[in-house]
Protein backbone atom coordinates (compact mmCIF):
# COMPACT_ATOMS: atom_id res chain seq x y z
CA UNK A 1 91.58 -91.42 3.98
CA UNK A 2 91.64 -92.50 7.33
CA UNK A 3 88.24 -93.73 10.15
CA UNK A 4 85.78 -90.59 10.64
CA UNK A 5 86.65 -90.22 14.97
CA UNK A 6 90.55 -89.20 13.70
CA UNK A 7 92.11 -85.85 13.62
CA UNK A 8 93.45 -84.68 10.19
CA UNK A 9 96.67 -83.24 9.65
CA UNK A 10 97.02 -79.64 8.48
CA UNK A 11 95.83 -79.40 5.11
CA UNK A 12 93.70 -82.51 4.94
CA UNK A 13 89.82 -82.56 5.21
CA UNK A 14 88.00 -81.87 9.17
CA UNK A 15 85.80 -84.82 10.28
CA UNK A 16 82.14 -83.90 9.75
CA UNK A 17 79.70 -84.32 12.95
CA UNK A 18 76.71 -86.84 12.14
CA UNK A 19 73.66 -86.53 14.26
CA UNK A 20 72.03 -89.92 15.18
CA UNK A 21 68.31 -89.80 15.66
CA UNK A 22 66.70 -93.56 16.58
CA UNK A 23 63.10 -93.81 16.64
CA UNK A 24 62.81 -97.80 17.81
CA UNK A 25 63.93 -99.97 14.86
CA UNK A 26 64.41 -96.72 13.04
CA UNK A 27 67.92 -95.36 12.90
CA UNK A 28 68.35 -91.82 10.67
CA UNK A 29 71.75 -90.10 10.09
CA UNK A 30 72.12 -86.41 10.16
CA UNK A 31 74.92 -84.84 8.55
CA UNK A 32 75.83 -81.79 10.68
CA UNK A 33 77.61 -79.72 7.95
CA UNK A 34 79.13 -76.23 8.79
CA UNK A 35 76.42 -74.00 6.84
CA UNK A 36 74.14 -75.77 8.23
CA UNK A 37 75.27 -75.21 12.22
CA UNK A 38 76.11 -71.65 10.86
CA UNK A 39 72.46 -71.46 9.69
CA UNK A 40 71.43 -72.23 13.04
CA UNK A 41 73.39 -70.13 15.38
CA UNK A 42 72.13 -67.31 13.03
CA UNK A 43 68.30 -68.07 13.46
CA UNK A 44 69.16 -68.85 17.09
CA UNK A 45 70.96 -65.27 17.31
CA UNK A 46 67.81 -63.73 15.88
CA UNK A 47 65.71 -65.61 17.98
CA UNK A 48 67.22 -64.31 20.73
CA UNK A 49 67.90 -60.69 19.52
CA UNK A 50 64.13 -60.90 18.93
CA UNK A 51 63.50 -61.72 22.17
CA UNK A 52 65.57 -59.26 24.04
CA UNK A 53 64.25 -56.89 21.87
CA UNK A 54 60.26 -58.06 22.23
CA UNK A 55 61.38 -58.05 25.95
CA UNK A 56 62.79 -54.65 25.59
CA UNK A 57 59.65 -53.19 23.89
CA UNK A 58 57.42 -54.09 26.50
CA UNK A 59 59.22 -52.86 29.24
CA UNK A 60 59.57 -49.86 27.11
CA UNK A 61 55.58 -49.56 26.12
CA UNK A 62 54.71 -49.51 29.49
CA UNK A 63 56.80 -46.60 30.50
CA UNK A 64 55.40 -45.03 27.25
CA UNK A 65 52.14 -45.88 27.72
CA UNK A 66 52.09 -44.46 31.57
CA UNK A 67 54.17 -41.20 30.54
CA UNK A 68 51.22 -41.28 27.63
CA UNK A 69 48.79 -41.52 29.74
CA UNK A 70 50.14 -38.71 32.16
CA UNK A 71 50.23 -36.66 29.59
CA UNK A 72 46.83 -36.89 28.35
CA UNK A 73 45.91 -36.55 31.97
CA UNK A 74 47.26 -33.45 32.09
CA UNK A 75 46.25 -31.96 29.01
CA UNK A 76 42.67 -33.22 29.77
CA UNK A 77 43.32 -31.32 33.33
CA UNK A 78 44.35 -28.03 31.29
CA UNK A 79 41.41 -28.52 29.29
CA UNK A 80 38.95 -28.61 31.63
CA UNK A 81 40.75 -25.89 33.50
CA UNK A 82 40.22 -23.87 30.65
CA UNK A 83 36.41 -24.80 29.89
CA UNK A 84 35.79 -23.81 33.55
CA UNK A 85 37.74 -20.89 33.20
CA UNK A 86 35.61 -19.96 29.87
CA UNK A 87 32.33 -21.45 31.97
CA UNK A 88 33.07 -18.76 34.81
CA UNK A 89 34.03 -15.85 32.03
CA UNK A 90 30.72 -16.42 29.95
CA UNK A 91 28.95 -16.50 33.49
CA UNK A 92 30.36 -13.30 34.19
CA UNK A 93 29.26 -11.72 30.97
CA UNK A 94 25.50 -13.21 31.10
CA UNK A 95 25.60 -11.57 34.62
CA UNK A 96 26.60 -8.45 33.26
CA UNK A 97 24.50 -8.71 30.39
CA UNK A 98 21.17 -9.12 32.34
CA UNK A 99 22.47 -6.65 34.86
CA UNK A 100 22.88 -4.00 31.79
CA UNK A 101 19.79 -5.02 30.65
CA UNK A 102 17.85 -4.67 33.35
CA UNK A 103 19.77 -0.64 33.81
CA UNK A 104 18.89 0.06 30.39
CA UNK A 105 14.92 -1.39 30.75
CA UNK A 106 14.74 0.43 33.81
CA UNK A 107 16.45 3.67 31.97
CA UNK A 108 14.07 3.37 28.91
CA UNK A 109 10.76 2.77 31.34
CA UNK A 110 11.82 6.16 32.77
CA UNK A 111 11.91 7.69 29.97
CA UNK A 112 8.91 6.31 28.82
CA UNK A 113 7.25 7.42 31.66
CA UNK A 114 8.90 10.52 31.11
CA UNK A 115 7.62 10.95 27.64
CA UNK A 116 3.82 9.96 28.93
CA UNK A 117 4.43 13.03 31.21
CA UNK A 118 4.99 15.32 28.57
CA UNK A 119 2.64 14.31 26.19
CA UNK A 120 -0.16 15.11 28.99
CA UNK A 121 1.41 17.94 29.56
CA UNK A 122 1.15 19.25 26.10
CA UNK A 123 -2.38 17.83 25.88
CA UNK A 124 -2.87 20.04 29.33
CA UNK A 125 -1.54 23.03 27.42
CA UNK A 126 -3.39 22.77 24.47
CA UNK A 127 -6.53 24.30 26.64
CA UNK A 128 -4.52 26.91 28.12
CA UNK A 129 -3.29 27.59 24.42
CA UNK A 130 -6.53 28.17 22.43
CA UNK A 131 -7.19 30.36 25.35
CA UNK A 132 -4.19 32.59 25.25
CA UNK A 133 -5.18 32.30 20.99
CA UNK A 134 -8.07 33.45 21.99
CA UNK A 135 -6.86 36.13 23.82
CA UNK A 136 -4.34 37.36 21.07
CA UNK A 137 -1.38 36.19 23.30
CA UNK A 138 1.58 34.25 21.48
CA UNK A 139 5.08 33.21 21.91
CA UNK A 140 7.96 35.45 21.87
CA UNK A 141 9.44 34.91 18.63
CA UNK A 142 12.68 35.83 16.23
CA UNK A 143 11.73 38.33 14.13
CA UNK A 144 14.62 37.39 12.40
CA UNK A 145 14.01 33.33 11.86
CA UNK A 146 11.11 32.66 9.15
CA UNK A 147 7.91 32.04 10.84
CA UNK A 148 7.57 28.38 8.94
CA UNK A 149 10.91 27.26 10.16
CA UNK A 150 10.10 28.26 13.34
CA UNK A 151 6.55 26.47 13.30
CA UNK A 152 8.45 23.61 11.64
CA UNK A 153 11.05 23.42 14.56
CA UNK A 154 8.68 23.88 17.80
CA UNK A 155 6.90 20.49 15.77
CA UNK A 156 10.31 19.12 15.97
CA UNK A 157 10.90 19.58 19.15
CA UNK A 158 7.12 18.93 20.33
CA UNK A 159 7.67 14.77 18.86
CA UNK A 160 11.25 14.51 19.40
CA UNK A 161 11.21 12.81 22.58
CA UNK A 162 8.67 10.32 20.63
CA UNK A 163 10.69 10.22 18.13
CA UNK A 164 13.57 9.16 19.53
CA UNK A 165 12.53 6.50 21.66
CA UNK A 166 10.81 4.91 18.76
CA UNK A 167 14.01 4.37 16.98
CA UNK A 168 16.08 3.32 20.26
CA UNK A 169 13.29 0.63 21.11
CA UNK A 170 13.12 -0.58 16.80
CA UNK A 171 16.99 -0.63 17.06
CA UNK A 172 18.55 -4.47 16.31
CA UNK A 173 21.57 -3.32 17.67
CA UNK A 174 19.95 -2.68 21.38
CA UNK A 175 17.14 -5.39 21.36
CA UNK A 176 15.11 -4.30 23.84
CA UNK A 177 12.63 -5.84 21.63
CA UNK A 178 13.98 -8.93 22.39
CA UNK A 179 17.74 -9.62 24.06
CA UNK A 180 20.16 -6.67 24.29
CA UNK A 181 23.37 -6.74 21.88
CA UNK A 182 26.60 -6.34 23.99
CA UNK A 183 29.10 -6.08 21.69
CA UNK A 184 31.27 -2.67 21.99
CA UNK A 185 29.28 -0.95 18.76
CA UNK A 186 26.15 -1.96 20.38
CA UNK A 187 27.24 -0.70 23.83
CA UNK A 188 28.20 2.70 22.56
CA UNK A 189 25.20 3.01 20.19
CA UNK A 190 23.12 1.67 23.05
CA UNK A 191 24.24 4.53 24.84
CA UNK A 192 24.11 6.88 22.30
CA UNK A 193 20.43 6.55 21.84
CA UNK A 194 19.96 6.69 26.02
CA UNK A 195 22.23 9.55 25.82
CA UNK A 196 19.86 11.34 22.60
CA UNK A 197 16.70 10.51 24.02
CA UNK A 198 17.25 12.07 27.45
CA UNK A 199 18.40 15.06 25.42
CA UNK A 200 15.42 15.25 23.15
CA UNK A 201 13.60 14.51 26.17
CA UNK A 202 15.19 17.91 28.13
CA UNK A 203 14.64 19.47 24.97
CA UNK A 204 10.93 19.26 24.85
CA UNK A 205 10.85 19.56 28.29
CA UNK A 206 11.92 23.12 28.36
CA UNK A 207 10.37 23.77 25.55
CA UNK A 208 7.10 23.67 27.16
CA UNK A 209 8.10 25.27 30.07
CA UNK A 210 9.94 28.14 27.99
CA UNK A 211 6.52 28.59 25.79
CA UNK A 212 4.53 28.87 29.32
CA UNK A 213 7.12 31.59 30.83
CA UNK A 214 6.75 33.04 27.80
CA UNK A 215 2.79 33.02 27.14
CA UNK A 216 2.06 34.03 30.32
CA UNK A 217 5.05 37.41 30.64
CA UNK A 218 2.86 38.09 27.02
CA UNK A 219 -0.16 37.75 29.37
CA UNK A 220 0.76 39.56 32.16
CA UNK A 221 2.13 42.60 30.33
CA UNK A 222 -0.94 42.86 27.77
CA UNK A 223 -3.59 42.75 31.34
CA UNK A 224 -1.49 45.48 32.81
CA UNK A 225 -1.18 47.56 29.85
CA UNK A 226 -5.17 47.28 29.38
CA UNK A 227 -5.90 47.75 32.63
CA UNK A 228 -4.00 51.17 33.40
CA UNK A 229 -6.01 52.17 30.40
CA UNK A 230 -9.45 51.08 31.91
CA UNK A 231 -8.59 52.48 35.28
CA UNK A 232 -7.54 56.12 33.32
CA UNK A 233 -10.94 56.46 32.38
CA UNK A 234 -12.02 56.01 36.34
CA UNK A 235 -13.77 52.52 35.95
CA UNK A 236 -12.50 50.72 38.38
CA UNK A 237 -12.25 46.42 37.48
CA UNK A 238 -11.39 43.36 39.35
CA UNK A 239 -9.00 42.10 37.76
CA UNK A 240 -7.21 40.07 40.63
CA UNK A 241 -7.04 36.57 41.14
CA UNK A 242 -9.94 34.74 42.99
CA UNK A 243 -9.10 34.05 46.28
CA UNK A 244 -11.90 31.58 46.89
CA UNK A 245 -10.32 28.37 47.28
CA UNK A 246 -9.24 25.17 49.59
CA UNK A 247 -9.04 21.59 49.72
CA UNK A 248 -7.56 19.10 51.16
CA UNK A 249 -3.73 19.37 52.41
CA UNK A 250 -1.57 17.46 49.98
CA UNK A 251 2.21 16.90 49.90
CA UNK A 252 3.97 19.62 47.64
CA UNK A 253 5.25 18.42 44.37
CA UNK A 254 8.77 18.26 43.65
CA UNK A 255 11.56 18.37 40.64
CA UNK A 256 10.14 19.26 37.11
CA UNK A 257 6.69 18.16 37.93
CA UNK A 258 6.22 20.67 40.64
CA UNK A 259 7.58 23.45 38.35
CA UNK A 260 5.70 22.22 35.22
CA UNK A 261 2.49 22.82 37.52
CA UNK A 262 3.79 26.23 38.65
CA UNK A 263 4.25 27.67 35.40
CA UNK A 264 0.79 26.06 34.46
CA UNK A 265 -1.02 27.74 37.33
CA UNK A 266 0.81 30.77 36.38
CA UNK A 267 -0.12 30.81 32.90
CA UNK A 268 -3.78 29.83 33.74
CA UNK A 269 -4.04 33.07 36.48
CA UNK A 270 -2.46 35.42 33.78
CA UNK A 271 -5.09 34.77 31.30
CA UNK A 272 -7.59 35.12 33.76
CA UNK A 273 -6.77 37.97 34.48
CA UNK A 274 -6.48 39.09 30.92
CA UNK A 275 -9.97 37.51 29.78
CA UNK A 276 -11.05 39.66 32.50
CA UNK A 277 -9.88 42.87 31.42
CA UNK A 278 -10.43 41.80 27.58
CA UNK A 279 -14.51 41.32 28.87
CA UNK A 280 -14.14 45.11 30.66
CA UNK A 281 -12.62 46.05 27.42
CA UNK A 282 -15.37 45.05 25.14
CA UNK A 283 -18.01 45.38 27.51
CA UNK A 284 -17.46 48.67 28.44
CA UNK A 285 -17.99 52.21 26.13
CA UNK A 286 -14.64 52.25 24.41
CA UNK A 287 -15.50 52.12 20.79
CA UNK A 288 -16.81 55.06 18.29
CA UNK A 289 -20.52 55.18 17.90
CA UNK A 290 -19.65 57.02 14.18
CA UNK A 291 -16.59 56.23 12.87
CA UNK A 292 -14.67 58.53 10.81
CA UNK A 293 -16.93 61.36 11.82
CA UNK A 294 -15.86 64.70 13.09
CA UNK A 295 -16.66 66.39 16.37
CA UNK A 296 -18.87 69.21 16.36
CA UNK A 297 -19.35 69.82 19.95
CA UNK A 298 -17.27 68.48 22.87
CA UNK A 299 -18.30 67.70 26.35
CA UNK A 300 -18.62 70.71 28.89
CA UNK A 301 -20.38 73.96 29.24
CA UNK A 302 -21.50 75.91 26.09
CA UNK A 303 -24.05 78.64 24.84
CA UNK A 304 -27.23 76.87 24.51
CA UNK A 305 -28.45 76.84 19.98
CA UNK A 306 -32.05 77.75 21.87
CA UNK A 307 -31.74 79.45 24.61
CA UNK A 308 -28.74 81.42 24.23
CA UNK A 309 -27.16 81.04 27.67
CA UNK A 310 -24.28 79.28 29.02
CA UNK A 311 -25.44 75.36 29.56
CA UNK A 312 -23.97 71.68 29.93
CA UNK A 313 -23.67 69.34 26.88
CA UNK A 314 -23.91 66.42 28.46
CA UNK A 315 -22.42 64.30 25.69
CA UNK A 316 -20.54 64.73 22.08
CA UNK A 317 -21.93 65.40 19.07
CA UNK A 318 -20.75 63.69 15.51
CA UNK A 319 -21.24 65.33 12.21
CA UNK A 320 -23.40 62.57 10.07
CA UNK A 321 -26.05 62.58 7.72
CA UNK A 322 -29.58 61.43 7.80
CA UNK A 323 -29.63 57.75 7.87
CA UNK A 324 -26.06 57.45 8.56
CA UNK A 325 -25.27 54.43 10.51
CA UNK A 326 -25.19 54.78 14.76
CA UNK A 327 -22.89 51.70 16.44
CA UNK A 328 -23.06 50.62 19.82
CA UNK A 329 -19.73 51.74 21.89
CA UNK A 330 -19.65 48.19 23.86
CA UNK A 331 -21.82 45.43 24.51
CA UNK A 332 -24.62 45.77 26.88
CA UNK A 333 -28.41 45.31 26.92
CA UNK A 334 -30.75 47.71 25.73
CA UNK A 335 -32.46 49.78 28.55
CA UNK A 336 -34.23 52.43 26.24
CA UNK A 337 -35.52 52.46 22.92
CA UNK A 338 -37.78 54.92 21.75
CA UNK A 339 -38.86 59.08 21.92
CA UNK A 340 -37.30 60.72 24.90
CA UNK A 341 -37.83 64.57 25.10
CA UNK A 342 -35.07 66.70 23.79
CA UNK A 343 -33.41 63.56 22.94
CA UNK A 344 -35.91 62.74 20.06
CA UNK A 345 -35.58 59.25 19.62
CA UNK A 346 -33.03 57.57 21.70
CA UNK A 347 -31.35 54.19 22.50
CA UNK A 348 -29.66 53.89 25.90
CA UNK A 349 -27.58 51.01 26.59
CA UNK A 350 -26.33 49.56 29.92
CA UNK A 351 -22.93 48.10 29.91
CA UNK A 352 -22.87 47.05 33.59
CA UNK A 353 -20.75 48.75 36.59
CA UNK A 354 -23.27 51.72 36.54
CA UNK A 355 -22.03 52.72 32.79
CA UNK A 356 -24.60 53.27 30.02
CA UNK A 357 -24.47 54.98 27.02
CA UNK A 358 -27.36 57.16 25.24
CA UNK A 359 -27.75 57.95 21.70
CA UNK A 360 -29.88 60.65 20.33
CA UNK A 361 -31.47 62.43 17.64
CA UNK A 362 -31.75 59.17 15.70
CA UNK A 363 -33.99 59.26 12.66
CA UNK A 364 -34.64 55.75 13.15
CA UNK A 365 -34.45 53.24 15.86
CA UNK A 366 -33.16 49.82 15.06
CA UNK A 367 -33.50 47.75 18.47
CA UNK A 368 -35.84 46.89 20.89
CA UNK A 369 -35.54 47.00 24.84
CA UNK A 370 -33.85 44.16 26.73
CA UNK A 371 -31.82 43.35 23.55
CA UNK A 372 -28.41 42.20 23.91
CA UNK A 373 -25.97 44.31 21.69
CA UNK A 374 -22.59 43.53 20.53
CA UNK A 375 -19.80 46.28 20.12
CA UNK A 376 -20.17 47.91 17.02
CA UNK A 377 -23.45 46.73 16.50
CA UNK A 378 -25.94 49.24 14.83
CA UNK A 379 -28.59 50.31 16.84
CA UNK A 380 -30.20 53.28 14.56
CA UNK A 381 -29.63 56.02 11.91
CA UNK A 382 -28.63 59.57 12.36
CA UNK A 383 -30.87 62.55 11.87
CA UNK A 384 -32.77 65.83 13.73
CA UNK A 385 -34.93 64.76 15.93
CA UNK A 386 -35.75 66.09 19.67
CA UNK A 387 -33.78 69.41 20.44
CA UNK A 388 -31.68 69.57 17.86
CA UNK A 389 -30.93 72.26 14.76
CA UNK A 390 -29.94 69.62 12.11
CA UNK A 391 -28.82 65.81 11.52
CA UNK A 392 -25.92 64.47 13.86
CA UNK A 393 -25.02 61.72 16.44
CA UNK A 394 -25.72 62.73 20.29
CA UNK A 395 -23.63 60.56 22.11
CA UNK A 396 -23.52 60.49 25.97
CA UNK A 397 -21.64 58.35 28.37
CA UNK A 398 -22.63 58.20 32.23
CA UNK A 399 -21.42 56.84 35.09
CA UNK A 400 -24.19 56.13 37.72
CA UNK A 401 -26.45 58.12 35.64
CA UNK A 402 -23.88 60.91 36.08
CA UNK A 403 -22.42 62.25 32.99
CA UNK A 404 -18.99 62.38 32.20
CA UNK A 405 -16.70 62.98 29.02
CA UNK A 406 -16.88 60.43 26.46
CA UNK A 407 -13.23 61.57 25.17
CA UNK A 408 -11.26 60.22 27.33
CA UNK A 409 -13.36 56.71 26.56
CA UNK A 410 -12.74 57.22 23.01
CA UNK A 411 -8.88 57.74 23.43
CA UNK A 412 -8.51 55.08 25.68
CA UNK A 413 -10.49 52.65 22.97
CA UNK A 414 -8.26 54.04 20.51
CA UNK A 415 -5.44 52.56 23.07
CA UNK A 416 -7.21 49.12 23.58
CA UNK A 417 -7.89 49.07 19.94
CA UNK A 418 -4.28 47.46 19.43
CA UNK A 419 -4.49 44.76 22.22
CA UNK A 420 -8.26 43.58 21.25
CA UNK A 421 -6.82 42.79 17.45
């Protein structure tokens, strides 16, 4: 084997490289064998691979990190374009919102008001209603519909409106209790309930005013009917409306106010007028002062029982027994009660308007003068006395102390008899 610095020939062993480290007095020998220098290219390849490639990263982070970051930034900018997008859409529907809730207060204070109305209007009828009760007025009604239903219905109709509004304002689904509900159901049902309230609303509404038109054409027809009958008998009543009025000048009234009051003010002339002829009717001589009794003598000229010659008999005369009840024809105050020549014992009632009434031949006299007397009231009992030739009831009827035929007042009460029921 040859020195260490020689070449060997092919086939012999390579020289080894020694590495000389000398530390002062300290010499140390390094054996550079070829795994070993392999060894340490390879960790100084990786070192540098893992360099390149830290280097690499970084540069590549960054670009991440801004195209990252730009996209976050825009994402946060579609975000917020969408919160202010929802921001101006829920600002939009609290808008609407209050501005629906403030139509639909304003609609249901209306109404309110509306119902108020009619409830004092009914309470305003109710006088005007006893009256035409009173009066033996009523509504037109369908013979053909059972009276209970139709009681039952005009109730209905009468507290719809109340009815109605009462639900609409305990609804959840509007809360106008509270906040309104906007979704879609709510809307419609909201609208619904707007929608049936106005129409129960209308309904009662004309209700009344159908029941006043209808009252007072009842009123109307029933004064004219007993009034032609008064006036055939030749009493003459004044039956028209007062004209003694005035005031202050005032604004007219319009829309369903102004006609409510119309028909009102109708209504209340039209029963004036028929309280007026009703008071004629029962005031005045139209009743029968013996009912169920047959005439025995009529009004007019006739022989005289006494004297034998032709002679006026001033009233009728009713067949009756002694003691038989005598009634009053109409009310009136006693102007006469006692003995009165051929009249025997008498009662003569005035009825007002220059009418009275006499009664004779009574076998008893029941009243006293300046009594007030009812119609139909009994005043005395049949019999004979005065100028007479056996028990009946002398009835007279005169007109400013004229006579004049009581038949005519007895036909016409027979008339009235059907409208004072």
């Amino acid at each position: 084997m040859t020195g260490a610095g020689k070449n060997l020939a092919f086939g012999k062993k390579r020289q080894q490289h020694v590495l000389i480290l000398a530390s002062g007095d300290k010499v140390r020998h390094f054996t550079i064998r070829p795994w070993l220098a392999a060894s340490a290219l390879c960790v100084a390849g990786l070192l540098s691979v893992g360099y390149i490639g830290s280097t690499a990263y970084l540069i590549l982070r960054d670009d991440l990190v801004g195209a990252s970051i730009v996209r976050q930034s825009r994402m946060q900018a579609e975000y917020e374009d969408r919160i202010s997008a929802l921001r101006a859409q829920v600002d939009r529907i609290t808008s609407k919102q209050m501005l629906d809730q403030q139509v639909v207060e304003r609609k249901v204070e209306k109404l309110l008001a509306r119902q108020k109305d009619l409830t004092t209007r009914h309470g305003r009828m109710s006088e005007l209603l006893e009256r035409a009760e009173k009066s033996g007025v009523s509504d037109a009604i369908d013979e053909t519909r059972p009276v209970n239903a139709y009681s039952s219905e005009k109730k209905a109709s009468l507290s719809g409106g109340s009815k109605a509004i009462d639900s609409v304002l305990s609804s959840p689904s509007t809360g106008l209790k509270g906040s309104i509900g906007y979704a879609s159901k709510s809307e419609k049902l909201s609208e619904r309930s707007l929608s049936m309230m106005i129409s129960s609303l209308s309904k009662v509404e004309n209700e009344q005013l159908t029941r006043i038109a209808s009252l007072t054409s009842g009123a109307e027809t029933k004064a004219d009917a007993m009034a032609d009958i008064i006036r055939r008998t030749g009493i003459k009543i004044d039956d028209s409306a007062s004209q003694n009025i005035g005031g202050p000048f005032v604004e007219p009234m319009t829309g369903s106010a102004a006609t409510f009051e119309e028909h009102l003010s109708n209504l209340d002339t039209a029963l004036s007028r028929l309280e007026t002829v009703r008071g004629a009717a029962v005031s005045l001589p139209f009743g029968n002062p013996a009912p169920g009794s047959e005439v025995s003598s009529r009004f007019g000229n006739r022989i005289d029982p006494f004297l034998g010659r032709l002679a006026l008999h001033a009233g009728i005369d009713f067949v009756a027994q002694t003691g038989a009840d005598v009634h009053t024809t109409g009310a009136g105050t006693v102007t006469s009660a006692g003995f009165s020549g051929g009249y025997g014992n008498m009662v003569e009632v005035d009825h007002g308007k220059g009418i009275t009434t006499r009664y004779g031949h009574l076998s008893q006299i029941l009243v006293r003068e300046g009594d007030k007397v009812a119609l139909g009231e009994v005043v005395g009992k049949a019999g004979s006395t005065g100028r007479s030739t056996g028990p009946h009831v002398h009835y007279e009827v005169r007109l400013n102390d004229t006579p004049v035929d009581p038949t005519r007042f007895l036909v016409a009460g027979t008339e009235l008899k059907t409208y004072l029921q």
